[in-house]
C-alpha atoms as a PDB file:
ATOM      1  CA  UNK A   1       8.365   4.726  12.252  1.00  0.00           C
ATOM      2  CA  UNK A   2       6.597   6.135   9.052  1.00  0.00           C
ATOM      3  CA  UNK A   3       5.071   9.356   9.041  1.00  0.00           C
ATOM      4  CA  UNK A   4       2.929  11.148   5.995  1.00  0.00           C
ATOM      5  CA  UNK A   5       5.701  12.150   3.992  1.00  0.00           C
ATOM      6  CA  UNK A   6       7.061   8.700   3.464  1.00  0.00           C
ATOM      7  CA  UNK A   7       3.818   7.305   3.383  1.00  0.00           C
ATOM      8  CA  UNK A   8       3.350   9.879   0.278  1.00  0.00           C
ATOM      9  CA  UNK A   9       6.503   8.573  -1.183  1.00  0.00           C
ATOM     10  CA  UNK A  10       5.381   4.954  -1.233  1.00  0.00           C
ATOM     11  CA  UNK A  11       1.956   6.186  -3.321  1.00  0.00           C
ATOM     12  CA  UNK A  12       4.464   7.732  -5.795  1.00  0.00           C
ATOM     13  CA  UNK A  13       6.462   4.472  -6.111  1.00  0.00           C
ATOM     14  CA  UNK A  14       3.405   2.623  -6.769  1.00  0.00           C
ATOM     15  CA  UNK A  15       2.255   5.393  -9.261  1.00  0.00           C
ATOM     16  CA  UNK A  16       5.325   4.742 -11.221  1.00  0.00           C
ATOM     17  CA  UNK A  17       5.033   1.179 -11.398  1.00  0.00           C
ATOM     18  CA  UNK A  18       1.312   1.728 -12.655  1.00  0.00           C
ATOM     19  CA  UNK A  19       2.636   3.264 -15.186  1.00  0.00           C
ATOM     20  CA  UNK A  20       5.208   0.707 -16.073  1.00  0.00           C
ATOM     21  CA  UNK A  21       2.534  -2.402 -15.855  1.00  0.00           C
ATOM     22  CA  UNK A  22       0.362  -0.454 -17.700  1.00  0.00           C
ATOM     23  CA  UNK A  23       2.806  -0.906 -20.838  1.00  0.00           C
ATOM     24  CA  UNK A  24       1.994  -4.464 -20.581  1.00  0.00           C
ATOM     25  CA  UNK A  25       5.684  -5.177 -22.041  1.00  0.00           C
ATOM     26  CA  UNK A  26       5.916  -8.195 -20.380  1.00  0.00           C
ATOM     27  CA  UNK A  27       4.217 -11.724 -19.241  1.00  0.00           C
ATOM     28  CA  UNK A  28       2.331 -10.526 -15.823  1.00  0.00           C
ATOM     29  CA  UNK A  29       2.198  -6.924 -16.426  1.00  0.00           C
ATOM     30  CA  UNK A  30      -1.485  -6.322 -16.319  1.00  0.00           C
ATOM     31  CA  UNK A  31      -1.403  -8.776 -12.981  1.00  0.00           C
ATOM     32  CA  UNK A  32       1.438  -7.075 -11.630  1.00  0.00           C
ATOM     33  CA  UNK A  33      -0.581  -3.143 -12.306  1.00  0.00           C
ATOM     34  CA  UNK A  34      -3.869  -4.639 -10.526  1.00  0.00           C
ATOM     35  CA  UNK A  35      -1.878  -5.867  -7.488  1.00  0.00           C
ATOM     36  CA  UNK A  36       0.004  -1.840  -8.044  1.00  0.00           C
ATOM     37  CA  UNK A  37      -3.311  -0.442  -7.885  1.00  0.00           C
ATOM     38  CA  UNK A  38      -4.770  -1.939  -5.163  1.00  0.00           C
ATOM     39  CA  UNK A  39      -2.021  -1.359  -2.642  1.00  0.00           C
ATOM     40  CA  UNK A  40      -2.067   2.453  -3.789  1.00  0.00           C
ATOM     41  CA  UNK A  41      -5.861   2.135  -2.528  1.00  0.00           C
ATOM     42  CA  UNK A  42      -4.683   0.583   0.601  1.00  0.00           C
ATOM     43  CA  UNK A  43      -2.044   3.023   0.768  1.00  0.00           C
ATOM     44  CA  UNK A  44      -4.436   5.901   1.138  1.00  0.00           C
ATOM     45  CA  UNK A  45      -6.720   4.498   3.814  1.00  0.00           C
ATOM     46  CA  UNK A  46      -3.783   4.076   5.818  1.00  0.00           C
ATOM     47  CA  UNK A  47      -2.223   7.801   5.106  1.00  0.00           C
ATOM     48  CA  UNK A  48      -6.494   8.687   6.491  1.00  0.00           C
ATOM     49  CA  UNK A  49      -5.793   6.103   9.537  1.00  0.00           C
ATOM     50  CA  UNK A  50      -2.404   7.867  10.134  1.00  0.00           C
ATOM     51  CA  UNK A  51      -3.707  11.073   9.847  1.00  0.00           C
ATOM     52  CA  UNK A  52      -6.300  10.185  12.525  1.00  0.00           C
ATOM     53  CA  UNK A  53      -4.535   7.912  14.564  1.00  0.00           C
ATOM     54  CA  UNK A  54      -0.852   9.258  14.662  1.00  0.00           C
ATOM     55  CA  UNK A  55       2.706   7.709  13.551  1.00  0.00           C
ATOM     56  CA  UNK A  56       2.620   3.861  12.682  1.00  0.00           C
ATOM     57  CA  UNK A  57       5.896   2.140  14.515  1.00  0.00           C
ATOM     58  CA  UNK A  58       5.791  -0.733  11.638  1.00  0.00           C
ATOM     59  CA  UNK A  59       4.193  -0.972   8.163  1.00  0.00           C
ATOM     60  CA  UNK A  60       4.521  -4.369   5.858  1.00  0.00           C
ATOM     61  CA  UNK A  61       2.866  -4.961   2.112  1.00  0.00           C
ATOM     62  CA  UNK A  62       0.525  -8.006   2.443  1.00  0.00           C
ATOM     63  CA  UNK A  63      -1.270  -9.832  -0.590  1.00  0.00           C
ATOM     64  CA  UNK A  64      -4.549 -12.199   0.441  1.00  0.00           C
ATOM     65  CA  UNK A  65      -6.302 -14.663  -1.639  1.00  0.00           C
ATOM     66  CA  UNK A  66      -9.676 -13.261  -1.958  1.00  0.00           C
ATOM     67  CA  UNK A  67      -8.568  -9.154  -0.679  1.00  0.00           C
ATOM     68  CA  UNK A  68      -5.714  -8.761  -3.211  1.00  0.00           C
ATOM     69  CA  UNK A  69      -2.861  -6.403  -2.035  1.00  0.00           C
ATOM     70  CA  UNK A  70      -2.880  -4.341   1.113  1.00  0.00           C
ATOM     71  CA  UNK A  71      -0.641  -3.652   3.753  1.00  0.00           C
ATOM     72  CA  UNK A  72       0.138  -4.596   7.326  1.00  0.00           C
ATOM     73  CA  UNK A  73       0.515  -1.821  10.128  1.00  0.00           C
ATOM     74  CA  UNK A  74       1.142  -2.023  13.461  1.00  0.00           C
ATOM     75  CA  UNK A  75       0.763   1.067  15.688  1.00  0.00           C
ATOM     76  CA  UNK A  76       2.807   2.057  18.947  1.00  0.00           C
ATOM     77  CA  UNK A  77       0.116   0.168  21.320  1.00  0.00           C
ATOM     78  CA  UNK A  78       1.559  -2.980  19.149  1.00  0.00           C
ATOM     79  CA  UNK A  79      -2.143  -3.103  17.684  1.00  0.00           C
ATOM     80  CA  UNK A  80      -2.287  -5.114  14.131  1.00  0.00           C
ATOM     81  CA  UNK A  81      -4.685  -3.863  11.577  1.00  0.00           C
ATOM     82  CA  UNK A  82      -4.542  -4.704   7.334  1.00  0.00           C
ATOM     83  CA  UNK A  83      -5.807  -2.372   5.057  1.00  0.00           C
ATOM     84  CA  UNK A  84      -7.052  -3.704   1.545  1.00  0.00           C
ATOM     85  CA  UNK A  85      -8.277  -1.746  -1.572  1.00  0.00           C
END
C-alpha cells in the first residue's frame, strides 16, 4: 500500500534524476530526463487520484510506445488504471 507521503518521495527521486539527466554526461541522458519528466507528471495525477480516491494497494512504472512513461495502479477494488504525462 502507498499512501501520499511515499508517493511524495517517489516525485523527489525523480526530481533528482532530472537533475542528473539534465547534465547530459552521458549517451541517453537527455532520453533518460524526458522519460524522468514524464513519470513525475504521471506521478502527480496519481498523488490527485489518491487524494480523491484513497490508498492504492499496488503501484508499477509503465513506459508505452506512443504515451511515454507513466505508471500502473491498482486500487483495493483490484481496479487497473495507467496514468501518463
Amino acid at each position: 500500500m502507498m499512501d501520499e507521503e511515499q508517493l511524495a518521495l517517489v516525485e523527489e527521486g525523480l526530481n533528482l534524476l532530472i537533475k542528473k539527466f539534465k547534465r547530459n554526461t552521458n549517451e541517453g541522458d537527455l532520453q533518460r530526463m524526458k522519460i524522468a519528466q514524464d513519470a513525475k507528471a504521471a506521478i502527480r495525477k496519481v498523488m490527485l487520484s489518491l487524494a480523491i480516491k484513497g490508498d492504492i494497494k499496488d503501484i508499477v512504472p509503465v513506459i508505452e510506445t506512443g504515451k511515454g512513461a507513466g505508471w500502473e495502479v491498482t486500487d483495493f477494488d483490484d481496479k487497473i488504471i495507467r496514468y501518463h504525462a
